[in-house]
Protein backbone atom coordinates (compact mmCIF):
# COMPACT_ATOMS: atom_id res chain seq x y z
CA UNK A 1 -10.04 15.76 17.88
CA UNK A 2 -7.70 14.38 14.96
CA UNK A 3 -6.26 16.99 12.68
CA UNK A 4 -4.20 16.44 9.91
CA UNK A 5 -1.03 18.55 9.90
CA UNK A 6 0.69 19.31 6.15
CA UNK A 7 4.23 18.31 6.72
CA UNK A 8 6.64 21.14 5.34
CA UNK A 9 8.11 18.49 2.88
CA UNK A 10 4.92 17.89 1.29
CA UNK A 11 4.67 21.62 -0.22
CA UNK A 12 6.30 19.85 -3.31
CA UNK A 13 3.21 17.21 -3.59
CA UNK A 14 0.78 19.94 -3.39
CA UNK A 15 2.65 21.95 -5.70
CA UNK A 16 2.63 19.32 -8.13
CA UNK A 17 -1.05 18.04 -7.65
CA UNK A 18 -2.08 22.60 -8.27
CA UNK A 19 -0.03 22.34 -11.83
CA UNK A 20 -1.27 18.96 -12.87
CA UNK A 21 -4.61 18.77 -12.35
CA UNK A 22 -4.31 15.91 -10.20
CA UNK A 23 -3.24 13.54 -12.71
CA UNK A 24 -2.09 10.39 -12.07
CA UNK A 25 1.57 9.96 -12.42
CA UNK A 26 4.95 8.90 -10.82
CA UNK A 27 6.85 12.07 -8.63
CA UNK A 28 9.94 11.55 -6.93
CA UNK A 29 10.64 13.23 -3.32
CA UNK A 30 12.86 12.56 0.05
CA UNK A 31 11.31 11.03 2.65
CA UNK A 32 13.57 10.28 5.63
CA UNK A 33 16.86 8.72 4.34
CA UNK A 34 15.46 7.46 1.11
CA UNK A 35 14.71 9.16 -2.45
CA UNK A 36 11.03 7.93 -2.66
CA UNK A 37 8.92 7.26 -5.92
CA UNK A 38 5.50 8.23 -5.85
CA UNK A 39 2.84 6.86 -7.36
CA UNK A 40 -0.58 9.14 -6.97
CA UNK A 41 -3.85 8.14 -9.03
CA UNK A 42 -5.78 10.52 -10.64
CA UNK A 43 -8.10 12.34 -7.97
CA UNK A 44 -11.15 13.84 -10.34
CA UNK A 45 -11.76 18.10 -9.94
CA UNK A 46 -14.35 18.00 -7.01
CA UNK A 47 -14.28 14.73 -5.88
CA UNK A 48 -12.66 13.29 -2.72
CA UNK A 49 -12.56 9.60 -1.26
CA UNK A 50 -9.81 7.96 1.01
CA UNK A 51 -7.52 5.85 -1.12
CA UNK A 52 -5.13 3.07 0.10
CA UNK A 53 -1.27 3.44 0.20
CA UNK A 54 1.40 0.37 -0.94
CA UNK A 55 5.16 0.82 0.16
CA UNK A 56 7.37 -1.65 -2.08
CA UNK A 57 10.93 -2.09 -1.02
CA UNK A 58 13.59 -3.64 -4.14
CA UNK A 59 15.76 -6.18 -3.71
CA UNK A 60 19.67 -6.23 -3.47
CA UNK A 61 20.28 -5.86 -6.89
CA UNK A 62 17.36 -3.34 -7.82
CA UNK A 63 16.95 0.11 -7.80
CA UNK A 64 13.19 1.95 -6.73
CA UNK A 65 13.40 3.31 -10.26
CA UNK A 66 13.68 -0.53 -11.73
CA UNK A 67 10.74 -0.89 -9.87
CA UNK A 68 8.79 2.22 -10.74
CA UNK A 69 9.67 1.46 -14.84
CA UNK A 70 8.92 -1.94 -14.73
CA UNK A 71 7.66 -3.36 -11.61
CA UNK A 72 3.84 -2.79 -13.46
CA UNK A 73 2.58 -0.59 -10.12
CA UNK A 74 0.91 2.15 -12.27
CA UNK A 75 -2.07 0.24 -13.58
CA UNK A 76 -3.06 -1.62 -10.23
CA UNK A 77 -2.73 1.60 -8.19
CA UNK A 78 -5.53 2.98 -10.81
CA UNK A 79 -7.85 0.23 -10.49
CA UNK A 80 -7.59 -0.14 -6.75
CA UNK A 81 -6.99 3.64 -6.21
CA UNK A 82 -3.87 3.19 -4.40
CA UNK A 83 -0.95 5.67 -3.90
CA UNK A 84 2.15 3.34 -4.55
CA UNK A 85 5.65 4.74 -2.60
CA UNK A 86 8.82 3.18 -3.69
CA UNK A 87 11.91 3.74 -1.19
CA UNK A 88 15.20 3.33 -3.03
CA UNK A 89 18.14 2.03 -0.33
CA UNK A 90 20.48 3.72 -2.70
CA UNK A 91 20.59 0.09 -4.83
CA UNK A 92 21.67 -1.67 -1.85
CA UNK A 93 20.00 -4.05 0.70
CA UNK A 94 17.63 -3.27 3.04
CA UNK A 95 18.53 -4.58 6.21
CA UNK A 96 16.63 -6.42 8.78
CA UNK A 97 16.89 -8.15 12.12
CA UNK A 98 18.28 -9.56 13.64
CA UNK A 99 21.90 -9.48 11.39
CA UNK A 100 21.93 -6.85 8.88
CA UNK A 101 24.60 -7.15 5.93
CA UNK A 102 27.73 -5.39 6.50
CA UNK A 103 26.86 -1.44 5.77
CA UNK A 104 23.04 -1.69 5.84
CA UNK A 105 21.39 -0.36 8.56
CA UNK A 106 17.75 -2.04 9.94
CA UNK A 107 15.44 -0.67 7.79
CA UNK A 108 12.30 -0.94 10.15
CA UNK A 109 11.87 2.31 12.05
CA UNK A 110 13.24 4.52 8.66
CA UNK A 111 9.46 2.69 6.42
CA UNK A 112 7.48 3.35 9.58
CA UNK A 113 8.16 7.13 9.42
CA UNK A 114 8.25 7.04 6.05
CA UNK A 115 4.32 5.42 6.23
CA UNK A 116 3.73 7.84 8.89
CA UNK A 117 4.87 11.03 6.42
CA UNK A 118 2.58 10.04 3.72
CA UNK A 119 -0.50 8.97 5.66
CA UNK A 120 -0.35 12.54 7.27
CA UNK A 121 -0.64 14.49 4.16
CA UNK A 122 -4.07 15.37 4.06
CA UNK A 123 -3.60 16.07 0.28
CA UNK A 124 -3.22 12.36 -0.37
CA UNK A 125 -6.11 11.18 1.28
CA UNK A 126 -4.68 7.91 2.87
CA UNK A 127 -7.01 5.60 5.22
CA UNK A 128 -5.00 4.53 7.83
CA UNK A 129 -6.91 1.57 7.98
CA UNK A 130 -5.31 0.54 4.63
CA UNK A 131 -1.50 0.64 5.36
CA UNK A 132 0.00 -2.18 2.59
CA UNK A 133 3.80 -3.17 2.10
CA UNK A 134 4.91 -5.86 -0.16
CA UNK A 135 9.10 -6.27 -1.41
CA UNK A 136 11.31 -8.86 -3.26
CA UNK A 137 14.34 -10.35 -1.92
CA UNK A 138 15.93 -8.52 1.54
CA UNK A 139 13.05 -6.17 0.46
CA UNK A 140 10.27 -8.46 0.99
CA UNK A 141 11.98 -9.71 4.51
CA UNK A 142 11.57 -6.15 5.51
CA UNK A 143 8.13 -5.70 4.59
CA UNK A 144 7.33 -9.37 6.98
CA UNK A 145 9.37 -7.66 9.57
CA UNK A 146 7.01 -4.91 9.18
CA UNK A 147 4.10 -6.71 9.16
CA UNK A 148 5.39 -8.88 12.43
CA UNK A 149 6.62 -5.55 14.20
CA UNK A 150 3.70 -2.83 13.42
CA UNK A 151 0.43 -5.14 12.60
CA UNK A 152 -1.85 -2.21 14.48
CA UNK A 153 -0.12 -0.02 11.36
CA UNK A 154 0.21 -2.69 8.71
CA UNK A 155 -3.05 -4.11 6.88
CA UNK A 156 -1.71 -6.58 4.56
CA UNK A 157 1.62 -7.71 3.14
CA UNK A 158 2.99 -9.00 0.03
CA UNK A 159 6.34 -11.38 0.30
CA UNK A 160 8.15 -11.93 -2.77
CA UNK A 161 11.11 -14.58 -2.97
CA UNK A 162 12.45 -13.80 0.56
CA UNK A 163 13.48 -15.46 3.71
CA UNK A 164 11.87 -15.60 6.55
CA UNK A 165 11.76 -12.36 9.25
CA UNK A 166 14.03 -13.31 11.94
CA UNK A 167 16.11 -14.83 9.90
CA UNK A 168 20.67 -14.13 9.55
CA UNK A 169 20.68 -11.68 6.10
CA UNK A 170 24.28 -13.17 5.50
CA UNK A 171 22.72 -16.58 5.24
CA UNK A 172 20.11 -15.32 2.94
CA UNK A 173 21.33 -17.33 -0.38
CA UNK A 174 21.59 -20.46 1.94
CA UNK A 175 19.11 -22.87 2.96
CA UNK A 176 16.78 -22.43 5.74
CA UNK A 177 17.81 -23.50 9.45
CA UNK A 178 14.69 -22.09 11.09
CA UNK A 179 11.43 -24.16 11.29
CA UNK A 180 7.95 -22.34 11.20
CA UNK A 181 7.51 -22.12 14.55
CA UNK A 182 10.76 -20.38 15.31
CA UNK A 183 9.81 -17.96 12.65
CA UNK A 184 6.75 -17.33 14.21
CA UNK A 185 8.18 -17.25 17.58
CA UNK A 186 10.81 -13.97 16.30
CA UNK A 187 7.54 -12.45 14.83
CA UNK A 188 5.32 -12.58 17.88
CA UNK A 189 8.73 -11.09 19.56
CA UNK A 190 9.08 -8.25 17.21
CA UNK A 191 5.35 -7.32 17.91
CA UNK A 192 5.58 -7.45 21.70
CA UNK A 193 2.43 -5.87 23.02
CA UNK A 194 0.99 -5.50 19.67
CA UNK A 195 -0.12 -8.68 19.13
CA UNK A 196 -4.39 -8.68 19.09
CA UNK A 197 -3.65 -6.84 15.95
CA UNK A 198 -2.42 -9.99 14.11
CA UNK A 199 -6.93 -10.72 14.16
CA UNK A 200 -6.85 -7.96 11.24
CA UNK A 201 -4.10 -8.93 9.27
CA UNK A 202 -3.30 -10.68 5.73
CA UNK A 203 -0.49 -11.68 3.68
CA UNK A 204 0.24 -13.20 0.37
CA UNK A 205 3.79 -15.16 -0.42
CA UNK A 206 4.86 -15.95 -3.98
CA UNK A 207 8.47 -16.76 -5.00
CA UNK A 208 9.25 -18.82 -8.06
CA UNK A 209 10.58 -22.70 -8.00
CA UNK A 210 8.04 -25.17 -6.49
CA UNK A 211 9.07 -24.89 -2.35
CA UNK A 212 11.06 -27.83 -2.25
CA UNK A 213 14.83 -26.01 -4.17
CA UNK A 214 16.24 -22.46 -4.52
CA UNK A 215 14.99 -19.79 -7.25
CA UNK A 216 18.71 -19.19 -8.41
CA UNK A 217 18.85 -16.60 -5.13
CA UNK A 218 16.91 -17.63 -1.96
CA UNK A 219 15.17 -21.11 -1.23
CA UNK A 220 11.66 -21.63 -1.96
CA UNK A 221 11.92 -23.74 1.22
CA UNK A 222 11.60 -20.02 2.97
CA UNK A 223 7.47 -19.14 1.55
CA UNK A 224 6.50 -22.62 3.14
CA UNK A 225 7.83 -21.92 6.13
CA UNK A 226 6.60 -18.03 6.36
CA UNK A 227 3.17 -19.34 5.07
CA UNK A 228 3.31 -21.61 7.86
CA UNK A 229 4.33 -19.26 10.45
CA UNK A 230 1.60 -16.83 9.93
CA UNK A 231 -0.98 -19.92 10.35
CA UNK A 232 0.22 -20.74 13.76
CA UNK A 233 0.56 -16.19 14.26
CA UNK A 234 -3.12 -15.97 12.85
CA UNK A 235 -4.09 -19.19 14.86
CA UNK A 236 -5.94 -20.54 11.64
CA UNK A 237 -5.14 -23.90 9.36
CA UNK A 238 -2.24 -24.20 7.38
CA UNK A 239 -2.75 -23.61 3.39
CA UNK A 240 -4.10 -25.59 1.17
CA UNK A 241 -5.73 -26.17 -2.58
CA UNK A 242 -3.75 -25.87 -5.92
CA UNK A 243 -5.62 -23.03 -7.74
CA UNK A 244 -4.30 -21.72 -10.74
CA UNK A 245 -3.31 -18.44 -11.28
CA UNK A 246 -2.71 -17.58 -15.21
CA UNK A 247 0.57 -15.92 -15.91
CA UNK A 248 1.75 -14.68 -19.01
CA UNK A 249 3.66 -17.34 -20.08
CA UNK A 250 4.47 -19.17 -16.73
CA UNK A 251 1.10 -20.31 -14.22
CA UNK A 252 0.93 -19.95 -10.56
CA UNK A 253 -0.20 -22.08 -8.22
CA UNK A 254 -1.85 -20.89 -5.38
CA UNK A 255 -2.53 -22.28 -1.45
CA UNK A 256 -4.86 -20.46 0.82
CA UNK A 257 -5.77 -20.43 4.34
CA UNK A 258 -9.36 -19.68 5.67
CA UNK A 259 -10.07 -18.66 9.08
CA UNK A 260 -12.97 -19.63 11.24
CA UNK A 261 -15.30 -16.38 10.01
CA UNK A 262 -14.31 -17.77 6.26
CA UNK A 263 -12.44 -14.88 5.40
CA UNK A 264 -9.09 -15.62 3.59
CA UNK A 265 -6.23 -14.63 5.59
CA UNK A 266 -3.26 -16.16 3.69
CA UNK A 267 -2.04 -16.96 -0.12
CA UNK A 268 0.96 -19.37 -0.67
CA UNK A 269 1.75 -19.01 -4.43
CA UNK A 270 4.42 -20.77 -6.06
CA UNK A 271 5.66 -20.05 -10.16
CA UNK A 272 7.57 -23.53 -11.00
CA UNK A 273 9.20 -22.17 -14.04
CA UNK A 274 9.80 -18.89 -12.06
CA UNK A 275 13.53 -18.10 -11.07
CA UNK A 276 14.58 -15.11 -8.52
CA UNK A 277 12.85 -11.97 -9.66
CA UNK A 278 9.71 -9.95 -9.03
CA UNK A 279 7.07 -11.24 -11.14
CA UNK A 280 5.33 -8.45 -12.85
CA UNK A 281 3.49 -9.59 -15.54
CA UNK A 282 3.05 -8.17 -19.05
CA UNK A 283 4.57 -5.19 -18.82
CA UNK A 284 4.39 -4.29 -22.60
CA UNK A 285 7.86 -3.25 -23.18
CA UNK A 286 9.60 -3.88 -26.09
CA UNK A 287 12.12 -6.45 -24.70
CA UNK A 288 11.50 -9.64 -22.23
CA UNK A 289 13.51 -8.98 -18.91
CA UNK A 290 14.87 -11.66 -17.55
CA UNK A 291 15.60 -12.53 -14.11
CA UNK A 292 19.55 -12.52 -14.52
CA UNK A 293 20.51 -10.23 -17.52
CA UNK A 294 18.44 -7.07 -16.47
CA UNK A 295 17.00 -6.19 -13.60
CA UNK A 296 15.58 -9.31 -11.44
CA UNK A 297 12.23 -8.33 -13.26
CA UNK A 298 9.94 -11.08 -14.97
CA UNK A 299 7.47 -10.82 -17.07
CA UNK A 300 6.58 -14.01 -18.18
CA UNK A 301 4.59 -14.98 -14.72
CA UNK A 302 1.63 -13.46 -12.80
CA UNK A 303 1.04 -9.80 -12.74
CA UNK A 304 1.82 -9.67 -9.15
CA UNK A 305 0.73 -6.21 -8.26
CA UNK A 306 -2.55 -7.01 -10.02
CA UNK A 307 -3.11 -9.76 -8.07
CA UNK A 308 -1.85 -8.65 -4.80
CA UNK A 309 -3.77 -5.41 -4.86
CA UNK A 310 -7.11 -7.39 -5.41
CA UNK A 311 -5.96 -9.71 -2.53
CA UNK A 312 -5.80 -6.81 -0.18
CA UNK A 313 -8.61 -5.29 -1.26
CA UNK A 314 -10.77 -8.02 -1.21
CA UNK A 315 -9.40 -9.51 2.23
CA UNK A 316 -8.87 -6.02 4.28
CA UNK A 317 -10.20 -7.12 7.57
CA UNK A 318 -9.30 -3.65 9.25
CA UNK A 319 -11.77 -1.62 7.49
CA UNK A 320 -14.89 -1.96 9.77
CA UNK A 321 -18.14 -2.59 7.48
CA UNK A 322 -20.00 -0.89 10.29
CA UNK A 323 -18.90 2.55 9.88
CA UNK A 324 -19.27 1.88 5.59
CA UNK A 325 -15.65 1.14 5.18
CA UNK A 326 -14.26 4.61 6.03
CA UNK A 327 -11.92 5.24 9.19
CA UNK A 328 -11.91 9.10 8.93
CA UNK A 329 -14.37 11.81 7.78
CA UNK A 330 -14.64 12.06 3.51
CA UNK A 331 -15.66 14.36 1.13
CA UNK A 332 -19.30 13.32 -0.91
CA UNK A 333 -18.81 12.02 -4.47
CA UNK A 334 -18.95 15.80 -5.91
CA UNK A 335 -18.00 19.28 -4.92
CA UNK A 336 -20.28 21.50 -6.72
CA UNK A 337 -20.06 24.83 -8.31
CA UNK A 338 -23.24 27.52 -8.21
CA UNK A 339 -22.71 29.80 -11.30
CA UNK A 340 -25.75 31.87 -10.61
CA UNK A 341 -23.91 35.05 -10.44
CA UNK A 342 -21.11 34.21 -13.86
CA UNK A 343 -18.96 36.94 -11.95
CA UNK A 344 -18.86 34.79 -8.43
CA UNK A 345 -19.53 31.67 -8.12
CA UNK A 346 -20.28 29.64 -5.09
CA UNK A 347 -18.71 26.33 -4.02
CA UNK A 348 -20.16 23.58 -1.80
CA UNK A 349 -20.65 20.27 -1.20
CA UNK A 350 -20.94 17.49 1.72
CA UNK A 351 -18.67 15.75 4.28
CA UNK A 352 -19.12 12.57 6.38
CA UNK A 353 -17.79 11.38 9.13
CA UNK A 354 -18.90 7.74 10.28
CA UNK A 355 -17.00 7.81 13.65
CA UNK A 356 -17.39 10.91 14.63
CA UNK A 357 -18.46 14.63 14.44
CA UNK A 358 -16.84 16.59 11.25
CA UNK A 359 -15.42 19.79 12.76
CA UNK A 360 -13.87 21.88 9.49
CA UNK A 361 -13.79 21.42 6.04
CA UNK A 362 -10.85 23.08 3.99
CA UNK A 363 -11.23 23.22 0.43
CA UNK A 364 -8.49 23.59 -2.49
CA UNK A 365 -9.09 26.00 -5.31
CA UNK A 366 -6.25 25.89 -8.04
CA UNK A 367 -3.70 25.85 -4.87
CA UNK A 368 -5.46 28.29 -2.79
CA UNK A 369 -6.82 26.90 0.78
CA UNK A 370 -9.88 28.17 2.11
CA UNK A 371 -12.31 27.67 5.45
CA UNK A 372 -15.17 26.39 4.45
CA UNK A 373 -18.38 27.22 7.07
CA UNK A 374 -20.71 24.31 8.26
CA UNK A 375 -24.21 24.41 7.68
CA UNK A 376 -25.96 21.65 9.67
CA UNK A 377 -26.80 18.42 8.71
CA UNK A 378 -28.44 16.54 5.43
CA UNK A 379 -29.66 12.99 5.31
CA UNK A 380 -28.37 11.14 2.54
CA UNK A 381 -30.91 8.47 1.56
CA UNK A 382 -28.62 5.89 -0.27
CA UNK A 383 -25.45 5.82 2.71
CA UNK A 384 -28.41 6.48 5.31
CA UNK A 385 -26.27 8.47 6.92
CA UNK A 386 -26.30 12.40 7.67
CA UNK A 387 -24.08 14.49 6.24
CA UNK A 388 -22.61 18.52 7.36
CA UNK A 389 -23.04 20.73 4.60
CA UNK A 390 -20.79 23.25 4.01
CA UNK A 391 -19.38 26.21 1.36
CA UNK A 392 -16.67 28.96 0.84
CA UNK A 393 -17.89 32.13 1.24
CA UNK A 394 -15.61 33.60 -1.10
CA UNK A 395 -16.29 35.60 -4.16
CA UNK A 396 -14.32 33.34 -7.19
CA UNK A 397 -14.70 32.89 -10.70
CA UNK A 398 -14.01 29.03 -11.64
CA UNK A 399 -13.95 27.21 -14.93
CA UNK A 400 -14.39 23.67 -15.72
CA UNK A 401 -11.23 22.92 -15.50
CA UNK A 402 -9.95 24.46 -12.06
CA UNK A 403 -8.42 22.15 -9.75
CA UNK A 404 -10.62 21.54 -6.98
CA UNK A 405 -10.56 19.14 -3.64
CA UNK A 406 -11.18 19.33 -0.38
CA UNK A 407 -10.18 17.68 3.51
CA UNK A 408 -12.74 17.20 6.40
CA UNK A 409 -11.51 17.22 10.13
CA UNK A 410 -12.64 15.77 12.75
């Protein structure tokens, strides 16, 4: 039986999501070592669906708040209904394997607990199914490491002008040494036993120049040869086409890779005019960032999280069509309220559970948990699936307004 267990550290989300409404909007909270950003979309009064989550790690020179102001996360994480987390490493590197700058520590095992944290707060409604993680610079070397080391965890990745995984982090501003297949060789290491999952995985590689010089910061050299590696990880072709991505002032051009079930498993984009900085797109501020004088933020390329964020969505291979693209139970489209009696009111509503047998329902009532009680089954004629009804047998008065949500259990 799976339960979901509200870590003590998540009183503050809950606390937040009672006051606001729910609203979509940027919080800040610890989680493990690192002062985390939140991003949480707007979850409706009465309505609850599993949403995906995206950790993005900064750069050297970056700070999570850089990223959160300007790194254009808000808008995607609306459209794709994605909570967005944003580590900050204190402005300083992340570290990975296998030779970590002087001072920073290897960065792997602090994001998995920090993935693990948020996906077990049943108030955010994470499918586990839809773990993302995408970074620039040492950032973005972390979030391959991820991918390499936790792909039964780690859906899809996004890998933004960064070298390799496996690669020496005080040779990062140098020119690669490693070929693709020693990359891939250090990735297939990191997973050890883990790796059947690499069947269900995707990534997407962007970095600016045109793959043959450096950005300003870290060879372009590095997304061929990470593009490459994951071909020969994935066992699939390496990529190919020159599609055209439209940027805001500067194109991208992007390669693909198509496995044998024609699902797209890998996007190779390069921005020629590009130097080292995460590409974010029209941000509409009032001044152009640059990649050197501000904060290694662009805005004149692709809208990255845009385009990543419909990559992943699109190409999610772990979400099993079968069970209707859910990986634990879900609330219906609406709670409802019965106003019958204007001095109690009644409130109900319908969970599902694809893989399983729904065993509780709790529901959320402007902050307040209740039990709700199960009341067989109901056949629901457009999922064709049955669903448990169920309702709090309290006696409340509710407006319009009232905060309302609930969590099935299995």
């Amino acid at each position: 039986m799976r339960i979901t267990t509200l870590l003590s550290k998540f009183f503050i989300l809950l606390a937040f999501f009672a006051s606001q409404a729910l609203a979509s909007s940027w919080i800040e909270v610890q989680l493990e070592e690192y002062t985390t950003s939140i991003y949480v979309p707007e979850l409706p009064n009465r309505r609850a669906t599993l949403r995906s989550l995206m950790i993005n790690l900064h750069g050297c020179d970056q700070t999570n708040i850089d990223l959160v102001e300007f790194g254009n996360w808000a808008d995607s994480a609306d459209t794709y209904d994605m909570v967005v987390a944003i580590p900050d490493n204190n402005g300083d590197c992340f570290g990975y394997a296998p030779t970590p700058t002087y001072g920073n520590e290897l960065a792997h095992e602090s994001i998995l607990n920090l993935i693990n944290e948020l996906l077990n707060d049943p108030s955010l409604y994470i499918d586990p199914n839809q773990i993302y993680i995408s970074g620039f610079g040492a950032g973005g070397t972390v979030a391959m490491e991820m991918g390499c080391r936790y792909p039964d965890v780690i859906a899809g990745i996004g890998i933004a002008s960064a070298p390799s995984a496996g690669s020496n982090q005080y040779l990062a501003s140098f020119a690669p040494t490693m070929t693709a297949d020693t990359v891939a060789n250090a990735c297939m290491a990191f997973a050890d036993d883990k790796t059947d999952h690499f069947g269900t995985q995707v990534v997407s590689i962007i970095s600016g120049s045109d793959g043959t010089s450096s950005d300003g910061k870290v060879y372009s050299n590095w997304t061929n040869i990470t593009a490459d590696a994951f071909a020969s990880i994935y066992e699939i072709p390496t990529v190919s086409g020159d599609k055209v991505i439209a940027g805001n002032s500067f194109d991208g051009f992007e390669a693909t890779s198509i496995d044998g079930s024609e699902n797209t498993r890998i996007s190779r984009i390069f921005i020629p005019e590009l130097e080292h900085a995460w590409s974010a797109g029209d941000i509409e501020s009032d001044s152009t960032f640059t990649n050197h004088s501000d904060r290694y933020i662009d805005e004149n390329g692709i809208n990255y999280p845009e385009y990543l964020s419909n990559f992943l969505n699109v190409n999610n291979l772990k979400i099993n069509s079968n069970d209707g693209g859910w990986s634990k139970p879900f609330i219906g489209a609406d709670l409802y309220i019965d106003t019958t009696n204007p001095s109690c009111h009644r409130v109900f509503g319908s969970a599902y559970d694809f893989n399983g047998e729904v065993v509780s329902v709790t529901v959320s009532i402007d902050g307040t948990i209740y039990n709700a009680s199960l009341h067989g089954t109901l056949y629901n004629a457009i999922l064709k699936r049955d669903s448990d009804r169920f309702d709090i047998n309290e006696c409340l008065v509710i407006d319009e307004d009232t905060p309302i949500y609930a969590t099935a259990i299995d």
